[in-house]
Protein backbone atom coordinates (compact mmCIF):
# COMPACT_ATOMS: atom_id res chain seq x y z
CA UNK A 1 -4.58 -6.48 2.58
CA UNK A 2 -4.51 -3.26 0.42
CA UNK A 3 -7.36 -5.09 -1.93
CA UNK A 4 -9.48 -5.07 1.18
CA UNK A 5 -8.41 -2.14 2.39
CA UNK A 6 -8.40 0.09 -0.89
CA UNK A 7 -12.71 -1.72 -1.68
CA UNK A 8 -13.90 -0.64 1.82
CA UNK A 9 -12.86 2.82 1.72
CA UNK A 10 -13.56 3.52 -2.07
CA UNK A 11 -16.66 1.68 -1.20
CA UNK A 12 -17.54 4.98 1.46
CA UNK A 13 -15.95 7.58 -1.19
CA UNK A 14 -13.13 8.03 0.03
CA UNK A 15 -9.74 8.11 -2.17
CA UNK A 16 -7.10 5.09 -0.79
CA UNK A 17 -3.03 5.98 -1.18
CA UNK A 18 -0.96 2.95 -1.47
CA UNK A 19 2.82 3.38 -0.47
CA UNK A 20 4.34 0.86 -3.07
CA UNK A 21 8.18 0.07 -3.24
CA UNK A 22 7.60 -0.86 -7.40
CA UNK A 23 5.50 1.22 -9.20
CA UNK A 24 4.38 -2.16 -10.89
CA UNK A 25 3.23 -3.46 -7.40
CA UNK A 26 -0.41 -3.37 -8.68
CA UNK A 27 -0.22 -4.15 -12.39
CA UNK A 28 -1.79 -7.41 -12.83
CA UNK A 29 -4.72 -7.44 -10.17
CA UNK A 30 -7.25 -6.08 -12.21
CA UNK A 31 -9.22 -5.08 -8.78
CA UNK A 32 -7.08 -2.51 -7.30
CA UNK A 33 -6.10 -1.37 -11.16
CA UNK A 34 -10.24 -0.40 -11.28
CA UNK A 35 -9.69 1.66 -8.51
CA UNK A 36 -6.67 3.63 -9.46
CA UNK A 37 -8.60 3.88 -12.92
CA UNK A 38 -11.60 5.52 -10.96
CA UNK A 39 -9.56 7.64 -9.19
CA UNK A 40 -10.63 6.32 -5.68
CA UNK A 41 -6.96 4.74 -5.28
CA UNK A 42 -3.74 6.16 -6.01
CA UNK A 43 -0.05 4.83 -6.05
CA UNK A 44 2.96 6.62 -4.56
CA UNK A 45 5.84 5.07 -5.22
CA UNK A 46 8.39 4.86 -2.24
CA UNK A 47 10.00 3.04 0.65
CA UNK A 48 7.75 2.32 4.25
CA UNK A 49 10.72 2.66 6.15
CA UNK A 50 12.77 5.58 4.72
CA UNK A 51 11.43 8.36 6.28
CA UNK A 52 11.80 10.81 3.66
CA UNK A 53 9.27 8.82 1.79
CA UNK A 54 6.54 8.64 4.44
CA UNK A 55 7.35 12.04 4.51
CA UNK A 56 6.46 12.98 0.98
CA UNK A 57 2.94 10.72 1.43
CA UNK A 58 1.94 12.90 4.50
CA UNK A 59 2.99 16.13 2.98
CA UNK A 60 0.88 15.72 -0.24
CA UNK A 61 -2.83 15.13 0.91
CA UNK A 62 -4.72 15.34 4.14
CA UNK A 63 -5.85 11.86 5.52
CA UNK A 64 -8.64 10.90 7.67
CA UNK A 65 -6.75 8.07 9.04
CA UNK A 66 -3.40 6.07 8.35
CA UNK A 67 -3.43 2.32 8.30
CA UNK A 68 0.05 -0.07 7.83
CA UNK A 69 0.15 -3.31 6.39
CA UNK A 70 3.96 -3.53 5.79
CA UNK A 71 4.56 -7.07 4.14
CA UNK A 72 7.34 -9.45 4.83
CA UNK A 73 8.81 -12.30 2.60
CA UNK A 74 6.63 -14.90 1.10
CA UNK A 75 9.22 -17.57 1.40
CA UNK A 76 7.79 -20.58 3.75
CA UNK A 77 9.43 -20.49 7.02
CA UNK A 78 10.74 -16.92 7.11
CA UNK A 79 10.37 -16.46 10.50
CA UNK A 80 11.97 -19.53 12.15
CA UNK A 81 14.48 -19.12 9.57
CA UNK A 82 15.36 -15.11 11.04
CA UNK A 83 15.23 -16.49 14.55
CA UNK A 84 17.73 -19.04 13.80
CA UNK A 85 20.15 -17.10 11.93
């Protein structure tokens, strides 16, 4: 999601932030590292659901919207599994 996310906004000029819980979130997907590179994408490193950190984001820029794509756990099954237990 931020791939898509961070190509159609750079792709109107606009400059994407990308709440990341490791700073190495982004390091081998060459895509979004042309972006940060360019400028039109930059990584803040902090927690989605610590409000101190969502916080910090809003505090530092203005933004012209606010999207969230906050992922879950790639393993297979994850959400029968959580119901269950």
């Amino acid at each position: 999601m931020p791939r898509v996310l961070t190509k159609i906004y750079s792709a109107k000029g606009d400059t994407v932030t990308l709440l990341v819980r490791s700073p190495k979130a982004f390091d081998g997907n060459e895509e979004v590292q042309t972006y940060i590179k360019s400028g039109t994408a930059r990584v803040v490193v902090g927690d989605a659901l610590k409000e101190e950190d969502i916080r910090r984001v809003l505090t530092t820029s203005t933004y012209d919207s606010i999207l969230s794509s906050l992922g879950g756990s790639a393993l297979p099954n994850h959400l029968t599994n959580g119901a269950i237990n």
